[in-house]
N, C-alpha and C. Protein backbone atom coordinates (compact mmCIF):
# COMPACT_ATOMS: atom_id res chain seq x y z
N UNK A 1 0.85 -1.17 0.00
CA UNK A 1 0.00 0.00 0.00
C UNK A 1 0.90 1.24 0.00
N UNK A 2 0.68 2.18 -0.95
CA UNK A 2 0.91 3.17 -1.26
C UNK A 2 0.99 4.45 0.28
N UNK A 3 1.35 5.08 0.33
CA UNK A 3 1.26 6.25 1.51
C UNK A 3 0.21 7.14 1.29
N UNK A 4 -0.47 7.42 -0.24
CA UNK A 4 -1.13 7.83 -0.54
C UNK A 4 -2.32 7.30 0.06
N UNK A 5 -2.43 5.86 -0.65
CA UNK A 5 -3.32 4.80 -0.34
C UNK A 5 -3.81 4.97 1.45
N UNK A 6 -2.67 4.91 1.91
CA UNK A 6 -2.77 4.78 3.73
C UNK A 6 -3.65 5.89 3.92
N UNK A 7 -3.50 7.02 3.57
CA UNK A 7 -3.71 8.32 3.84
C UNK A 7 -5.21 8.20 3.68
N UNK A 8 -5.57 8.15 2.58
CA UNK A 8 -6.99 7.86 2.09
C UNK A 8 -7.48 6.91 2.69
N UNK A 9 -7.07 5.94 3.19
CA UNK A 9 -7.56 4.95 4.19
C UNK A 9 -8.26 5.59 5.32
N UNK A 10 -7.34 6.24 5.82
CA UNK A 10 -7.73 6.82 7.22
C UNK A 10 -8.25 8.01 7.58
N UNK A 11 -8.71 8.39 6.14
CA UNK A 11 -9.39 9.73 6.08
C UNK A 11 -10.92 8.92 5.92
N UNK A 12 -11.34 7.98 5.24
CA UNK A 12 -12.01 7.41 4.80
C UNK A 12 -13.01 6.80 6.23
N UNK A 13 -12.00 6.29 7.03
CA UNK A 13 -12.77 6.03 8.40
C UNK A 13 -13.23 7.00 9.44
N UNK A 14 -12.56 8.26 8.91
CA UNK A 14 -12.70 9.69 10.19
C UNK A 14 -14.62 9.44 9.70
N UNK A 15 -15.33 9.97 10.89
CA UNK A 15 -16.56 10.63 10.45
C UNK A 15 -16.92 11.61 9.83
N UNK A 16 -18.19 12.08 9.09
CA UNK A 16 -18.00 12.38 7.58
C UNK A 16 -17.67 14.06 8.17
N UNK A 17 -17.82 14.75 9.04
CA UNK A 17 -17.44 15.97 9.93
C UNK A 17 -15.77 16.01 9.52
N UNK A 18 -15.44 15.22 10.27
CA UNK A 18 -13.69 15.16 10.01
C UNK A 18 -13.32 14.70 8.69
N UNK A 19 -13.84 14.20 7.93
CA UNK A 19 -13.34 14.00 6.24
C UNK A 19 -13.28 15.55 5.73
N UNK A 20 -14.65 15.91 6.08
CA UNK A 20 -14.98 17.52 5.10
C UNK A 20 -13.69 18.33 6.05
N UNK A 21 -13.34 18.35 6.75
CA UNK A 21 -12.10 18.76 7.49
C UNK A 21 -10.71 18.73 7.10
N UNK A 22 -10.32 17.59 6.81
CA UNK A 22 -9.20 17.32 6.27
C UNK A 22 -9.67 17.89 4.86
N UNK A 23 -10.16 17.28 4.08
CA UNK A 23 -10.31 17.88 2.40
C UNK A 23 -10.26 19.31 2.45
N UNK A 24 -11.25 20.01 3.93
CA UNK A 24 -10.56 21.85 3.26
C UNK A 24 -9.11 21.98 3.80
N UNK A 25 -8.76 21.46 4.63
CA UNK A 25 -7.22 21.63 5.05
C UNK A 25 -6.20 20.93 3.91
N UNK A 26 -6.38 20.04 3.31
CA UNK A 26 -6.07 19.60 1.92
C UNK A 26 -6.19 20.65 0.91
N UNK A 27 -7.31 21.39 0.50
CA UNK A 27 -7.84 22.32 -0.76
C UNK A 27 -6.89 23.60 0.09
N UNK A 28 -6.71 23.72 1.14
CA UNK A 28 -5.91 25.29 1.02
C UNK A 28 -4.79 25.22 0.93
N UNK A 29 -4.22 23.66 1.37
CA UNK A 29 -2.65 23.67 0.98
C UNK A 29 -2.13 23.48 -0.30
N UNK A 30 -3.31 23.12 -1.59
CA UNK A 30 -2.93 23.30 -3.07
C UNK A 30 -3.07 24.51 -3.27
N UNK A 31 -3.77 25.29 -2.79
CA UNK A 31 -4.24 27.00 -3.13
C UNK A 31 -3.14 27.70 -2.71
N UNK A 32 -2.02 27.22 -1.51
CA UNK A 32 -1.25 28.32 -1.15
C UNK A 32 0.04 27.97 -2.31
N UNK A 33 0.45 29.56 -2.06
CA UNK A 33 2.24 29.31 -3.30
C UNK A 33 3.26 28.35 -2.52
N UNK A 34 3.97 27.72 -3.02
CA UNK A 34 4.90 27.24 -2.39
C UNK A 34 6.16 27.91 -2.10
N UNK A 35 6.37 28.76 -2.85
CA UNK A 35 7.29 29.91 -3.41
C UNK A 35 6.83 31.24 -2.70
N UNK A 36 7.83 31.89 -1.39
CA UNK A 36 7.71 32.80 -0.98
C UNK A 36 8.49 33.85 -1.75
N UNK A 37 8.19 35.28 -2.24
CA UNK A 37 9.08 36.28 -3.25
C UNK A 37 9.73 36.45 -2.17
N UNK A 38 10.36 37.28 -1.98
CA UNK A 38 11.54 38.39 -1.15
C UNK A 38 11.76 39.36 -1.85
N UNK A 39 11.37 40.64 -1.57
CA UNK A 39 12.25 41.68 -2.18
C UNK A 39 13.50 42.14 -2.16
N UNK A 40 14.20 42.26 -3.06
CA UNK A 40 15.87 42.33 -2.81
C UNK A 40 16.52 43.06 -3.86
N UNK A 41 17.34 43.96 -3.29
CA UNK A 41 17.78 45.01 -4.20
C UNK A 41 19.06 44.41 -5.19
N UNK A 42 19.34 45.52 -5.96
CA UNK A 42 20.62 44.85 -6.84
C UNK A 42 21.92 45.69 -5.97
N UNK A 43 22.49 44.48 -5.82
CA UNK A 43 23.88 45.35 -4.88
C UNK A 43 25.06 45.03 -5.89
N UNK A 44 25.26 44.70 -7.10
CA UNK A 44 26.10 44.87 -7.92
C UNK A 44 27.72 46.15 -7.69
N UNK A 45 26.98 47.61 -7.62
CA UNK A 45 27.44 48.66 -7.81
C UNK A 45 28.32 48.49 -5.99
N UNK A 46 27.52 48.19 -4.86
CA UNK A 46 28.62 47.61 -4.12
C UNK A 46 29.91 46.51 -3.64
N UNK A 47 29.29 45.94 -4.56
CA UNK A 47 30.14 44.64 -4.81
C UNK A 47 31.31 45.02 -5.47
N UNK A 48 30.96 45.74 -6.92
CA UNK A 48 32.01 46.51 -7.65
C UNK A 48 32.93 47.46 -6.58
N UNK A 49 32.44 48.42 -5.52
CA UNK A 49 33.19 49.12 -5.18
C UNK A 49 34.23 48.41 -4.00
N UNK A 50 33.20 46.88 -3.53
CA UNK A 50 34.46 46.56 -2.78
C UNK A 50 35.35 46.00 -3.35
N UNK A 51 35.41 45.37 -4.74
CA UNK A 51 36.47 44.54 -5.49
C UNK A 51 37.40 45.56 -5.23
N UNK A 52 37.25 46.92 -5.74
CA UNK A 52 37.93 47.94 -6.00
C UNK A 52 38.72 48.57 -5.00
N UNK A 53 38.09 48.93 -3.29
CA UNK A 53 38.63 49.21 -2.17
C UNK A 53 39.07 48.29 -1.24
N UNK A 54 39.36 46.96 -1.69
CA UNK A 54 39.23 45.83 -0.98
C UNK A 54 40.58 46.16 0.31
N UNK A 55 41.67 46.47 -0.60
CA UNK A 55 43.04 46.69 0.29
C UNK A 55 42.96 47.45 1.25
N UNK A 56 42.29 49.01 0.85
CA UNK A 56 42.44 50.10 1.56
C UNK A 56 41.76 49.86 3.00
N UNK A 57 40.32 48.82 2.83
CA UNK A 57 39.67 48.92 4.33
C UNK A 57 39.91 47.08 4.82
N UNK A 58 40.70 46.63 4.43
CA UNK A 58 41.26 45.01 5.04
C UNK A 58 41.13 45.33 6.60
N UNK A 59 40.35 44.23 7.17
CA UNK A 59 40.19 44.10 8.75
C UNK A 59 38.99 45.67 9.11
N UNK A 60 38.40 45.60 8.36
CA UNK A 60 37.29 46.96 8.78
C UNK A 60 36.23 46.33 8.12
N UNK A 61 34.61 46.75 9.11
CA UNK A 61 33.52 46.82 8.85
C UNK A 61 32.96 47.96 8.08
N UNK A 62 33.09 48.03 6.71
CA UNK A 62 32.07 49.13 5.88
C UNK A 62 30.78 48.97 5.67
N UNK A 63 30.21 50.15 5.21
CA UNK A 63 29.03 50.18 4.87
C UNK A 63 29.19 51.12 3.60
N UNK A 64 28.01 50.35 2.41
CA UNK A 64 28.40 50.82 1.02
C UNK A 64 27.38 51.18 0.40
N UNK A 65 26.65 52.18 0.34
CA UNK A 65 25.74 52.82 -0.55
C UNK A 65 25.42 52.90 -1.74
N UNK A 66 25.42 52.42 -2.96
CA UNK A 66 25.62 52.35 -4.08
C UNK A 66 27.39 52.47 -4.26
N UNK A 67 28.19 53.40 -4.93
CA UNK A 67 29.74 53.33 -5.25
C UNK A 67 29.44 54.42 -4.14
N UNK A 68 29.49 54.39 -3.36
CA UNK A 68 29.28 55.46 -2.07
C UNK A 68 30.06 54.68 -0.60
N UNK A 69 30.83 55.13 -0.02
CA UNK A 69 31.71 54.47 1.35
C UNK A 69 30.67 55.55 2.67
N UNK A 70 29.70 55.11 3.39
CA UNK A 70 29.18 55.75 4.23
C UNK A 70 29.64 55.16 5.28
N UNK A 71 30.72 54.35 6.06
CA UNK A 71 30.82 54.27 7.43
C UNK A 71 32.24 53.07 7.19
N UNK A 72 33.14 53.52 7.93
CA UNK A 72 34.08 51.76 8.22
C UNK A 72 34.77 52.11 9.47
N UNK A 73 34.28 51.16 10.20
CA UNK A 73 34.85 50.57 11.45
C UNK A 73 35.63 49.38 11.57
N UNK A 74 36.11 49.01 12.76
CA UNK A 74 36.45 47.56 13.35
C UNK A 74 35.53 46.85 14.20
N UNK A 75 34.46 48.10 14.60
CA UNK A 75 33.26 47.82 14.98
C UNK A 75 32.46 47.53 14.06
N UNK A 76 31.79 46.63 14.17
CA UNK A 76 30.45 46.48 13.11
C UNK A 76 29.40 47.15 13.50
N UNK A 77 29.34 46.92 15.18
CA UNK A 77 27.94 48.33 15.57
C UNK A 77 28.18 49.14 15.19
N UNK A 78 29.32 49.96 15.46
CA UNK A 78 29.40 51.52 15.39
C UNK A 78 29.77 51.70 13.80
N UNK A 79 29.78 51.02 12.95
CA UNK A 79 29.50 51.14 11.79
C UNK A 79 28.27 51.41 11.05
N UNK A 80 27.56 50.44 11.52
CA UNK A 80 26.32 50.26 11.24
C UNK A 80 24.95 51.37 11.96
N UNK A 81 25.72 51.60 12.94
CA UNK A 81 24.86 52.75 13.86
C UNK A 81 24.95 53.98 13.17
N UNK A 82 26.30 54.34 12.35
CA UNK A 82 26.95 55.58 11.66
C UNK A 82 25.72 55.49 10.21
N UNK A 83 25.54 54.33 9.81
CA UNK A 83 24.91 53.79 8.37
C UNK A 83 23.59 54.96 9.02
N UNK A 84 22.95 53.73 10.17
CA UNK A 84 21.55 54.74 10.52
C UNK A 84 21.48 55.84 10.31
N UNK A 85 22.14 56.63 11.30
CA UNK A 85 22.13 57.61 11.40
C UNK A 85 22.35 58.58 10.13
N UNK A 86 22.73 57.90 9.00
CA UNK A 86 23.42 58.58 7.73
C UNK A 86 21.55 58.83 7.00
N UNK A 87 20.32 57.81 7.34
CA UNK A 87 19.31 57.69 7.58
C UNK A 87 19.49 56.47 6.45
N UNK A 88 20.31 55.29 6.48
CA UNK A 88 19.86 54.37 5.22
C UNK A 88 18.99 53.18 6.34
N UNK A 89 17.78 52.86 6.00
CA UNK A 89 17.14 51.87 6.32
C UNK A 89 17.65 50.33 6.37
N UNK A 90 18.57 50.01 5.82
CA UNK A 90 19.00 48.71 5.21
C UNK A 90 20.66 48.49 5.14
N UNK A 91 21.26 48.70 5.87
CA UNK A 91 22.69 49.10 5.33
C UNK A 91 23.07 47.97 4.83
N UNK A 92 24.47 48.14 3.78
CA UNK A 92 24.70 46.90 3.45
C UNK A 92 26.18 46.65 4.09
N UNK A 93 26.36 46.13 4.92
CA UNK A 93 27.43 45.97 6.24
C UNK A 93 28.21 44.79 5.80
N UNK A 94 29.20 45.09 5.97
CA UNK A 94 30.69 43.56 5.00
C UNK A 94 31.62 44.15 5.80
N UNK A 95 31.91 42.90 6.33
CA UNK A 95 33.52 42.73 6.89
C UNK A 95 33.89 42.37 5.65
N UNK A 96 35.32 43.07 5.50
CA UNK A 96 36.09 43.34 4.46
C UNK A 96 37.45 42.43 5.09
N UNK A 97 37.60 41.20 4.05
CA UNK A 97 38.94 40.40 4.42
C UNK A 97 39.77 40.95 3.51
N UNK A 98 41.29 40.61 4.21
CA UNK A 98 42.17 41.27 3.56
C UNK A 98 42.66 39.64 2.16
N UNK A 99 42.97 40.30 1.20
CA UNK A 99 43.25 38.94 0.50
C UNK A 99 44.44 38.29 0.63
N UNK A 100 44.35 36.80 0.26
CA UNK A 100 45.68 36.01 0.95
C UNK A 100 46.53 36.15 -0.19
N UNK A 101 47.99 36.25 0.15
CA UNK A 101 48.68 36.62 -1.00
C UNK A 101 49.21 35.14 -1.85
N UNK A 102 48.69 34.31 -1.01
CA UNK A 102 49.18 32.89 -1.20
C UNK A 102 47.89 31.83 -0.75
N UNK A 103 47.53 30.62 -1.45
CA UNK A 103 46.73 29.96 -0.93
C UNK A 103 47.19 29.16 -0.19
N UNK A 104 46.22 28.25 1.19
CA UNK A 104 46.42 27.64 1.96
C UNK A 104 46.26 26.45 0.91
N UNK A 105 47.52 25.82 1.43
CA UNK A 105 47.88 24.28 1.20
C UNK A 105 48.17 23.13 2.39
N UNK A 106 47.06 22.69 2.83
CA UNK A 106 47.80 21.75 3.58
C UNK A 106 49.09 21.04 3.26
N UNK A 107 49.59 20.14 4.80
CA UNK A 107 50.07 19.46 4.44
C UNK A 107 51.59 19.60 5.12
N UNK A 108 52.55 18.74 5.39
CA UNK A 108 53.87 18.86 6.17
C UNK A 108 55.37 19.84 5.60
N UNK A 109 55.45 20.28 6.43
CA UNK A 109 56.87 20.95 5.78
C UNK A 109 57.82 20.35 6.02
């Protein structure tokens, strides 16, 4: 027997109160999306500016406005508090790593 099968089994024995029960709790879970949207901006133009400033703020918390530098700390609060206050709703806050000049290789010396 199928799981399907089971299912319908035991809906089949509820009384006919609890069948019409399950079937609308059934009919709203095909009606709902499965797929929640999110709204989400394009952060491209910050991405670009950190490729670009990556060296200058290594080991600092920025905040990046479009090609715009509004806040860098070592603090991430007081970075991000500076963002507020700058009045951006959303800041877009990145610890900035410094790049390795060499990759990690395991392994014995």
């Amino acid at each position: 027997m199928s799981l399907e099968e089971a299912i319908l089994d035991r809906v089949r024995r509820l009384p006919p109160a609890k069948q019409a029960e399950v079937l609308r709790f059934a009919d709203g879970l095909q009606h709902r999306s499965p797929v929640r949207t999110v709204p989400s901006r394009d952060r491209s133009r910050e991405i670009d500016w950190l490729k670009e400033n990556r060296a200058r703020y290594a080991d600092q918390w920025v905040v990046v406005e479009g090609d715009r530098l509004i806040a860098a700390d070592e603090d991430a609060l007081k970075a991000f508090a500076a963002a507020k206050a700058a009045g951006i709703d959303v800041p877009f806050l990145v610890h900035v790593l410094p790049e390795d000049p060499l990759p990690f290789v395991p392994g014995w010396v």
